[in-house]
Protein backbone atom coordinates (compact mmCIF):
# COMPACT_ATOMS: atom_id res chain seq x y z
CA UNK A 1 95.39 110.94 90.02
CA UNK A 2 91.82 110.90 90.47
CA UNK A 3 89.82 114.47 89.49
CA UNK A 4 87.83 113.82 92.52
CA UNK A 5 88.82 115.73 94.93
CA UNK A 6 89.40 113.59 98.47
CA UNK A 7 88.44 117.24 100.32
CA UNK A 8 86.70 120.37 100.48
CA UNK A 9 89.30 122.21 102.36
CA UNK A 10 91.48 124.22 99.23
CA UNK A 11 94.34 124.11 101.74
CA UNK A 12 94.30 120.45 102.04
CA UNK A 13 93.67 119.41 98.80
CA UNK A 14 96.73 121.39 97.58
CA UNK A 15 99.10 119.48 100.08
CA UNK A 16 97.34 116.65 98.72
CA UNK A 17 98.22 117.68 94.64
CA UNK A 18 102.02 118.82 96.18
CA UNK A 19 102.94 115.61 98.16
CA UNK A 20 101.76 113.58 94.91
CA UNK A 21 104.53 115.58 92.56
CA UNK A 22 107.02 115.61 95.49
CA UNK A 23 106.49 111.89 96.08
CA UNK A 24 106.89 111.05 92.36
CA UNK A 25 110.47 112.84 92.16
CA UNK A 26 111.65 111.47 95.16
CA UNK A 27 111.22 114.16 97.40
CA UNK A 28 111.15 112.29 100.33
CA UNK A 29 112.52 114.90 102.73
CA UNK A 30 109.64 117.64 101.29
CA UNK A 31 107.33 115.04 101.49
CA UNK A 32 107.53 114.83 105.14
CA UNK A 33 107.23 118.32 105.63
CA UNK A 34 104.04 118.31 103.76
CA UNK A 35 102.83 115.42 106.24
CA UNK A 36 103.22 117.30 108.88
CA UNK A 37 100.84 120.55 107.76
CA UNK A 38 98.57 117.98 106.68
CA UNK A 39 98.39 116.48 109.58
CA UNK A 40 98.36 120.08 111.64
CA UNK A 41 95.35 120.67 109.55
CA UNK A 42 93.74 117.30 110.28
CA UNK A 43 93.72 115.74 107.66
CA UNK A 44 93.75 111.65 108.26
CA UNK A 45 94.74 109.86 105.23
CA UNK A 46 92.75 106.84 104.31
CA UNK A 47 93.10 103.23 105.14
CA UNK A 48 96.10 101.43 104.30
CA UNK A 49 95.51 97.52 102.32
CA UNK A 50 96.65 94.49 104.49
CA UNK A 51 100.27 95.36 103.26
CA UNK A 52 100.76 98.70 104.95
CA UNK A 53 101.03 100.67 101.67
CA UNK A 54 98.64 101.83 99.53
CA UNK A 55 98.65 100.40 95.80
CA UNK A 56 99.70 103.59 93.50
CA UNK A 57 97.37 103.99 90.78
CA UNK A 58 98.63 102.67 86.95
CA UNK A 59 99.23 105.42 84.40
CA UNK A 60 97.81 105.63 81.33
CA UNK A 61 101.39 103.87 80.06
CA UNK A 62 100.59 101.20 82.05
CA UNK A 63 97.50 100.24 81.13
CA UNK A 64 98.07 100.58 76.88
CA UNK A 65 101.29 98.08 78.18
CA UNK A 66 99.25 95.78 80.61
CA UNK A 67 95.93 94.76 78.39
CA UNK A 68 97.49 94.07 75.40
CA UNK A 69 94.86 95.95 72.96
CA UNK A 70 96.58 98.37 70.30
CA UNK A 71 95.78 101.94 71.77
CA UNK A 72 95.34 104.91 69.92
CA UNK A 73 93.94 105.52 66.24
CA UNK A 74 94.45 102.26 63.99
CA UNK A 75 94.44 104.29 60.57
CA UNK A 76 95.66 107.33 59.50
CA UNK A 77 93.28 110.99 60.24
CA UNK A 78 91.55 112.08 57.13
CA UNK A 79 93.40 115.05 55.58
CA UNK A 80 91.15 117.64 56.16
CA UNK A 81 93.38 120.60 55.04
């Protein structure tokens, strides 16, 4: 998830942080509901690929897994106690 916010509305852009959390548990039934105040507030969501769905964005976990570079520190921290 982007820190970017996609609105200026408060309302919308909590919908917006809810339907994400919903959608990643499975939520599907919740997530509808959340559609729908979304969409009584007007929000339009943005443009779908040539697919239909929108690509979800890699985690961090992904990414360490997908490049192939070791991630993280490569020799032990200094003891600094």
């Amino acid at each position: 998830m982007s820190d970017e916010p996609l609105t200026e509305d408060t309302m919308i852009a909590a919908l917006l942080r809810e339907r994400e959390g919903l959608a990643q548990r499975g939520l599907d039934e919740r997530v509808a509901q959340v559609d729908e105040q979304l969409k009584l507030r007007g929000y339009k969501p943005p443009a779908r690929g040539k697919s239909g769905q929108q690509k979800p964005a890699a985690t961090s976990g992904e990414q360490a897994q997908g490049d192939g570079k070791p991630q993280g520190r490569q020799q032990p921290a200094a003891d600094q106690t």
